[in-house]
Protein backbone atom coordinates (compact mmCIF):
# COMPACT_ATOMS: atom_id res chain seq x y z
CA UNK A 1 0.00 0.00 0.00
CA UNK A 2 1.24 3.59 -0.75
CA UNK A 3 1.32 6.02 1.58
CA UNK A 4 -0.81 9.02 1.40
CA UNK A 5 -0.06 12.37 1.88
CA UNK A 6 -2.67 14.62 4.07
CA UNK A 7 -3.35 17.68 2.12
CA UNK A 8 -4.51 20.35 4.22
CA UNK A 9 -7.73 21.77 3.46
CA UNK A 10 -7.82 25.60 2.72
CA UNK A 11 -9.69 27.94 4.55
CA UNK A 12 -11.06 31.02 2.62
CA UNK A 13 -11.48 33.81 4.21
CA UNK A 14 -14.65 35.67 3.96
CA UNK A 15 -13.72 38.95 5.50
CA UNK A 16 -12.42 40.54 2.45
CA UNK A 17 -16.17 40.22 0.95
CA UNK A 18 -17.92 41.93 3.61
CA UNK A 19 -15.62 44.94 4.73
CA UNK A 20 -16.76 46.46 1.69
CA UNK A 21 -20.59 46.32 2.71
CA UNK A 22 -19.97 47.78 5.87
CA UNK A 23 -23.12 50.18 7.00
CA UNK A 24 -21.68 53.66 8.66
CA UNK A 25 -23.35 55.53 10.70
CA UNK A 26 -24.38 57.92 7.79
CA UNK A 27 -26.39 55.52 5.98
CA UNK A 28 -28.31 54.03 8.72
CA UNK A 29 -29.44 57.33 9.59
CA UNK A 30 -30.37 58.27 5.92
CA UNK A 31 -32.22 54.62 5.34
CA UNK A 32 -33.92 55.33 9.03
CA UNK A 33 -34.65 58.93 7.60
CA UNK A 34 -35.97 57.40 3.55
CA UNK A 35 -37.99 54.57 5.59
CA UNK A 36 -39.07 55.79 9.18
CA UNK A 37 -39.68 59.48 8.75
CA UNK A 38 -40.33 59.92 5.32
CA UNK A 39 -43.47 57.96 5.23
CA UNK A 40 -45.00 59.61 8.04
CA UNK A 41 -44.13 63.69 6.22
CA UNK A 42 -45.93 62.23 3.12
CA UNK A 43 -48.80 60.89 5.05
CA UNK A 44 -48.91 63.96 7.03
CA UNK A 45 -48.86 66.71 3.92
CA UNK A 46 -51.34 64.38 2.32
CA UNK A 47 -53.91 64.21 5.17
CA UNK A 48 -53.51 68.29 5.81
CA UNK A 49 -53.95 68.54 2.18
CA UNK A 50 -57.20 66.69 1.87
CA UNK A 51 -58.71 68.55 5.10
CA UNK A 52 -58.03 66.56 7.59
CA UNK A 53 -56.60 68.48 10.44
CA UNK A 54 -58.79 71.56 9.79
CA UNK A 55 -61.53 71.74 12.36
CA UNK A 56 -65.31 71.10 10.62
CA UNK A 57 -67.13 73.91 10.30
């Protein structure tokens, strides 16, 4: 029988991938700002400018 040789297996590393997708502070407040607050001005200009906040009289 011939002997075998152990190869060692390879690791890859995967943390040259994701440093590039890295969130900063900046952008998590301008998603927060597109997706939290955003929706609420539109709803709000759009309610004001049916009548909705005006008293009925």
């Amino acid at each position: 029988m011939p002997s075998r040789k152990v190869k060692k297996k390879e690791t890859i590393k995967n943390t040259d991938v994701f440093n590039d997708k890295k969130s900063s502070p900046r952008t998590a407040k301008i998603v927060l700002f597109v997706f939290g607050i955003g929706p609420l001005l539109l709803m709000s200009l759009f309610l004001s400018s049916r009548g909705f906040f005006s008293p009925p009289g």
